[in-house]
Structures are given as structure tokens and as C-alpha cells.
C-alpha atoms as a PDB file:
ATOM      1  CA  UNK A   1      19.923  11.778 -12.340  1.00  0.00           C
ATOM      2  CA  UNK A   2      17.728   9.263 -10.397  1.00  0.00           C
ATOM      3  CA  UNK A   3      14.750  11.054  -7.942  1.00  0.00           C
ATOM      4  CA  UNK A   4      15.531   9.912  -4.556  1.00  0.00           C
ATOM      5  CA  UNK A   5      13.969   6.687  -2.765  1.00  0.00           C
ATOM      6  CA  UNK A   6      11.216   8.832  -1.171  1.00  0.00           C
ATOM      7  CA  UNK A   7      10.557  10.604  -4.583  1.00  0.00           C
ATOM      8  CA  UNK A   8      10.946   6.679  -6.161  1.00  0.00           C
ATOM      9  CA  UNK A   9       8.606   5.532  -3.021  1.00  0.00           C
ATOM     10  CA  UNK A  10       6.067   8.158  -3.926  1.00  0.00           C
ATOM     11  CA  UNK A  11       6.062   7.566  -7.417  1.00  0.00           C
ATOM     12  CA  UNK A  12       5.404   3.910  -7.041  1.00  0.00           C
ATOM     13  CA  UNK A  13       2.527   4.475  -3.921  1.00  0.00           C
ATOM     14  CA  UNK A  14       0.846   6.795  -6.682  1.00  0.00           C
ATOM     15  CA  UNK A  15       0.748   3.983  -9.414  1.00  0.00           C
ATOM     16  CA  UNK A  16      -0.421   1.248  -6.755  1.00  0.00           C
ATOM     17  CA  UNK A  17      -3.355   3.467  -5.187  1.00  0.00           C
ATOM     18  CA  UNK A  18      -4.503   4.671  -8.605  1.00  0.00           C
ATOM     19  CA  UNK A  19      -3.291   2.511 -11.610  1.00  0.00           C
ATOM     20  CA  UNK A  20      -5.878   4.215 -13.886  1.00  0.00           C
ATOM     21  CA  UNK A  21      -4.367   7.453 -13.834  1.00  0.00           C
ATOM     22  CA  UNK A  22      -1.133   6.480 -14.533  1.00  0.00           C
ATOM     23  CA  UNK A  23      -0.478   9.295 -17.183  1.00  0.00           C
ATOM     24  CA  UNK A  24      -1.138  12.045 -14.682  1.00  0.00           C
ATOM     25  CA  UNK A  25       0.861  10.823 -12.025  1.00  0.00           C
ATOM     26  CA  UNK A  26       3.855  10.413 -14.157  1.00  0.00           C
ATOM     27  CA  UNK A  27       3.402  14.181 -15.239  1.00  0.00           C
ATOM     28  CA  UNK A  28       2.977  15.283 -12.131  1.00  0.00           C
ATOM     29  CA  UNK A  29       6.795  14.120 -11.255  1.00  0.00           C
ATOM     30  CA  UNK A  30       8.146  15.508 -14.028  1.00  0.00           C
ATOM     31  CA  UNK A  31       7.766  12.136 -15.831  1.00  0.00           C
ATOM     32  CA  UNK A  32       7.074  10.741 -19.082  1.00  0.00           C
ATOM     33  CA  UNK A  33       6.632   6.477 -19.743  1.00  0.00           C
ATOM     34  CA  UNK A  34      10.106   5.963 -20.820  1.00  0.00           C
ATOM     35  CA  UNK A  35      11.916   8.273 -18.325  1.00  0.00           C
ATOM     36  CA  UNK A  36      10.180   6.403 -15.680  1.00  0.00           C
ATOM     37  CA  UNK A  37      10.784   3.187 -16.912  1.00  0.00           C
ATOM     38  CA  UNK A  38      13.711   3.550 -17.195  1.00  0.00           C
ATOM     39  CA  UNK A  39      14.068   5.299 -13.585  1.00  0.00           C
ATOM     40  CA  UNK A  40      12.130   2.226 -12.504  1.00  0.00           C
ATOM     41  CA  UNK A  41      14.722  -0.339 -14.040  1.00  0.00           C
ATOM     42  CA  UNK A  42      17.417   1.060 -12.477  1.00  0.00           C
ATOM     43  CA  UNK A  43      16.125   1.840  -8.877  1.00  0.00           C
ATOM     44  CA  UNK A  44      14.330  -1.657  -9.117  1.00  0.00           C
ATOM     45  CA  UNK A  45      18.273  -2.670  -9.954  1.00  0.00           C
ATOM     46  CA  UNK A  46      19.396  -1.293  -7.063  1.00  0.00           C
ATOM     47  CA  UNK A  47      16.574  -2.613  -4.651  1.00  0.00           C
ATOM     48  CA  UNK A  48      17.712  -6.746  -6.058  1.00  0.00           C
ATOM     49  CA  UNK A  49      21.765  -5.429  -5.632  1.00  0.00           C
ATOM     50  CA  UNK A  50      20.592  -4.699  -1.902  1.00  0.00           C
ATOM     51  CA  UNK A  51      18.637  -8.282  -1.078  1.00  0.00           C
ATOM     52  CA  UNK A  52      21.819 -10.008  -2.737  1.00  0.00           C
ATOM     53  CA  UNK A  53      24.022  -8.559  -0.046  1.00  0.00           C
ATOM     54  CA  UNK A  54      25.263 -11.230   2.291  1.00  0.00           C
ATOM     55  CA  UNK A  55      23.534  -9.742   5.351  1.00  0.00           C
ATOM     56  CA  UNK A  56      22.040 -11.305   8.713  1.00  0.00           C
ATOM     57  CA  UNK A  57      19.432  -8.069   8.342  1.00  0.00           C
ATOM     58  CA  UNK A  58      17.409  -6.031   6.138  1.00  0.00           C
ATOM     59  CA  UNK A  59      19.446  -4.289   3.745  1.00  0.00           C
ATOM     60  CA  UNK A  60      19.806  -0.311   4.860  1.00  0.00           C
ATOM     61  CA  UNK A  61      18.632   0.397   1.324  1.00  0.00           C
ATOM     62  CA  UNK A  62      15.033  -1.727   1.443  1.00  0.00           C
ATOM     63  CA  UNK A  63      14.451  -0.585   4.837  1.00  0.00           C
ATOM     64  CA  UNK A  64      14.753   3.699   4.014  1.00  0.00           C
ATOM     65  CA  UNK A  65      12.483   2.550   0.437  1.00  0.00           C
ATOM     66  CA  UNK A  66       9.767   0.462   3.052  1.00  0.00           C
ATOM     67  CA  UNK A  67       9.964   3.366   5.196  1.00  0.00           C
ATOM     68  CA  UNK A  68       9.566   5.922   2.439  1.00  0.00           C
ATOM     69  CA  UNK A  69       6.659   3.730   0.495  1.00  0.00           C
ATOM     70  CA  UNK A  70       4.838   3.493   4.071  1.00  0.00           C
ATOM     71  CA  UNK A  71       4.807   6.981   4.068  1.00  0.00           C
ATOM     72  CA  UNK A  72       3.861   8.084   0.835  1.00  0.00           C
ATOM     73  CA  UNK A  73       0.755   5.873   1.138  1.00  0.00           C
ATOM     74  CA  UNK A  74      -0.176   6.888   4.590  1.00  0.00           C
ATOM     75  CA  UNK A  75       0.004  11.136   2.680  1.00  0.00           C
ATOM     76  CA  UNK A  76      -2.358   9.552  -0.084  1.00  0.00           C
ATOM     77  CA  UNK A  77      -5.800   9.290   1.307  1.00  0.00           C
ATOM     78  CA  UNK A  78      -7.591   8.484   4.336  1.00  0.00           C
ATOM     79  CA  UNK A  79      -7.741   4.908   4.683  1.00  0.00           C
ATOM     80  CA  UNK A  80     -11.503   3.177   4.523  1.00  0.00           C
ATOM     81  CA  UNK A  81     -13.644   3.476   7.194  1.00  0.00           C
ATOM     82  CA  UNK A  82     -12.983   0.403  10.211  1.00  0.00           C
ATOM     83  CA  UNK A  83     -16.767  -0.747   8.783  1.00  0.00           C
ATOM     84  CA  UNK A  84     -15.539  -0.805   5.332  1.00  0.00           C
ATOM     85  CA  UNK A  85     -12.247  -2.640   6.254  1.00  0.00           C
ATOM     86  CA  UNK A  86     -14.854  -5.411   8.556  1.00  0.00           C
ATOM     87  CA  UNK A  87     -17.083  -6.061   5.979  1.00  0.00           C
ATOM     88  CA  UNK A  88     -14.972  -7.109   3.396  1.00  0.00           C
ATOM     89  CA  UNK A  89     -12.456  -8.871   5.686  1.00  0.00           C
ATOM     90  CA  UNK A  90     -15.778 -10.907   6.999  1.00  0.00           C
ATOM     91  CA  UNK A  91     -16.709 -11.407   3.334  1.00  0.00           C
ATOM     92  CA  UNK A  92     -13.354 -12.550   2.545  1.00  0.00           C
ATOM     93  CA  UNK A  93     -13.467 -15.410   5.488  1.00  0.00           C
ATOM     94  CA  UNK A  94     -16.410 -16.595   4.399  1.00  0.00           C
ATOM     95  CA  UNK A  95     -16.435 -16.276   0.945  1.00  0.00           C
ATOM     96  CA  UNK A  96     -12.582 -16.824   0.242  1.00  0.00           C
ATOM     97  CA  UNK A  97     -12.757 -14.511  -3.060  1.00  0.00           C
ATOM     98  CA  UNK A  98     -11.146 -11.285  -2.309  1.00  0.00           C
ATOM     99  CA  UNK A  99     -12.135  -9.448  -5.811  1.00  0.00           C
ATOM    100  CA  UNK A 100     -16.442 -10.039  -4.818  1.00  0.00           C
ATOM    101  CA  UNK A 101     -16.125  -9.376  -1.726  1.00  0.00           C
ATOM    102  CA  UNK A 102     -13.621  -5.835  -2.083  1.00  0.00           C
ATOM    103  CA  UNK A 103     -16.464  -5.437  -4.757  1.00  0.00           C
ATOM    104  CA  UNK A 104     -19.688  -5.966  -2.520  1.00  0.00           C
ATOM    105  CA  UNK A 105     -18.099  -3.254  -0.447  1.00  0.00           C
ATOM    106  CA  UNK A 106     -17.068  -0.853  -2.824  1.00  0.00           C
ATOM    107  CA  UNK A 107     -13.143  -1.129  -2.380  1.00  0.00           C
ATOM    108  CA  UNK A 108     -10.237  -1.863  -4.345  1.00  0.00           C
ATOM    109  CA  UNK A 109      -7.603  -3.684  -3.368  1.00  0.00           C
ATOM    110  CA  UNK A 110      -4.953  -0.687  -3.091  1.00  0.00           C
ATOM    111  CA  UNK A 111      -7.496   0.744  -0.248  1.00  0.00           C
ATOM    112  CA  UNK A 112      -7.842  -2.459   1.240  1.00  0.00           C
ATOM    113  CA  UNK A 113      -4.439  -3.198   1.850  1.00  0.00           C
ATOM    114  CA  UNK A 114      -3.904   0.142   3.069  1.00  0.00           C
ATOM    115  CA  UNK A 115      -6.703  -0.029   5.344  1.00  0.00           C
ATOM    116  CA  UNK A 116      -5.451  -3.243   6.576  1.00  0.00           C
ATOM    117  CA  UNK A 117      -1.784  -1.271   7.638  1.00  0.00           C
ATOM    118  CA  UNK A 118      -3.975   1.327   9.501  1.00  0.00           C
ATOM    119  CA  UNK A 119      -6.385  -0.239  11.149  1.00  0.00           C
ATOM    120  CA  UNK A 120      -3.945  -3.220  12.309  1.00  0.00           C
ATOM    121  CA  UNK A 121      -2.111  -0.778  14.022  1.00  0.00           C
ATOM    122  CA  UNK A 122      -4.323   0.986  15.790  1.00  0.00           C
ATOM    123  CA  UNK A 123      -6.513  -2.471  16.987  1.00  0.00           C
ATOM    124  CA  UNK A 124      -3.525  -3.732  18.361  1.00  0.00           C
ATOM    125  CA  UNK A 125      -3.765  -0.603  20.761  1.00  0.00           C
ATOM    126  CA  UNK A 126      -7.369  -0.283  21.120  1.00  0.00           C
ATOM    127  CA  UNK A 127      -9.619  -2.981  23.006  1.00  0.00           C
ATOM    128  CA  UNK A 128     -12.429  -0.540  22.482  1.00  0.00           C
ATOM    129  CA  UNK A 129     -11.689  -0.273  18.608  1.00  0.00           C
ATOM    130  CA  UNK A 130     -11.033  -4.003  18.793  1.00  0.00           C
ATOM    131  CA  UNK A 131     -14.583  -5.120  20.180  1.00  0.00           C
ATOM    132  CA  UNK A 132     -16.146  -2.586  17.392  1.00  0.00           C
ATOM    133  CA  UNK A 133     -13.925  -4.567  14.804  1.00  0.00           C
ATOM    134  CA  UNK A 134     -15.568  -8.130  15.819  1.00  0.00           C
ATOM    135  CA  UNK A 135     -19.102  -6.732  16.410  1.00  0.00           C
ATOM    136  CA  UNK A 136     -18.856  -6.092  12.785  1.00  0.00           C
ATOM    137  CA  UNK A 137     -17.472  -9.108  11.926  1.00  0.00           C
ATOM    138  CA  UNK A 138     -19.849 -10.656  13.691  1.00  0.00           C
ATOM    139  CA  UNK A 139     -22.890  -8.869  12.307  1.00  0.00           C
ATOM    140  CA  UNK A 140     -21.982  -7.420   9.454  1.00  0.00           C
END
């Protein structure tokens, strides 16, 4: 029997933050390669039977796996610092190569994205935390 879609989510936010230790995190859900690729197949099956649905919204099963991926990577780890998540979005502007710049600040791309989600968020909110996001930009 197939984990759930939060169990799938969780699976799949483990892989994206931490590709390298791919091995462990299959273990740790009870997993080895082939029973998770074949998990994989069939809940990525399901997740393309959903989009082909004739539907003027978002498919009820995409939106509980979003919600359930959101989740799992918010329960991962912290996300970088608002400094961290400045730098290399001013590096990115004006360099336009993602990979040097996530390098020249010591991020991947798994923490940069999810930085991105968290701090988005909460700048939208914040004019305080908003003027501290430009000042960096700014100045680096």
C-alpha cells in the first residue's frame, strides 16, 4: 500500500532539501530505491490523472499534495537568514547566474527557494522587515 500524500510530500521535501543523502532518507521511511520508485511512479501517476481532469480549478488532489509539500519543508529547517536570502537575491540581479551567486553566499538552491517562500511572506506583512530587505539589497 501507497504512504499517504503527506508521507509522499515528506518523502519528496527530504530528497529536494538534501539530495546527497538520499540513501538515509529513504531508510528512514521505511524505504529502499525500488520501493520508492516505484511508490514515486505511481503517486506521480496519480498527481498527471488529477491535472487531466476537466476542471475550472486546482485539482483537490494537487492542492492537499502542495499543501502537504509546503509543510513538510517549512518542519525541515529554519530557512536562511533575511541577509542570506538579500545577498544572493542582489547577486542574482546583478549578476544573472543563480549557481555563483547561491555559491558566494554559501546556499544551495533547496534553501534558497525555501527562503524565498518564508521571507516573501512575512515582507509582504512587514514594512519594517521590508526596509531591512532593501537596505541590504542596497548595500550588500
Amino acid at each position: 500500500m501507497d504512504p499517504s500524500i503527506e508521507a509522499y510530500a515528506q518523502v519528496m521535501a527530504e530528497l529536494a532539501s538534501a539530495p546527497e543523502r538520499r540513501g538515509e532518507v529513504l531508510a528512514r521511511h521505511g524505504l529502499d530505491e525500488a520501493g520508492w520508485e516505484a511508490t514515486d511512479s505511481r503517486w506521480q501517476a496519480r498527481l498527471s490523472e488529477a491535472l487531466d481532469i476537466d476542471d475550472d480549478g486546482v485539482p483537490e488532489l494537487l492542492s492537499a499534495y502542495a499543501a502537504a509539500y509546503d509543510a513538510a519543508q517549512r518542519g525541515l529547517a529554519p530557512p536562511i537568514s533575511l541577509d542570506q536570502f538579500a545577498l544572493v537575491t542582489r547577486l542574482l540581479n546583478a549578476s544573472g547566474d543563480l549557481h555563483a551567486s547561491l555559491s558566494k553566499v554559501g546556499v544551495t538552491l533547496a534553501e534558497y527557494v525555501h527562503g524565498s517562500e518564508h521571507w516573501s511572506r512575512r515582507l509582504a506583512g512587514d514594512p519594517a522587515l521590508e526596509a531591512r530587505f532593501h537596505q541590504v539589497l542596497r548595500t550588500g
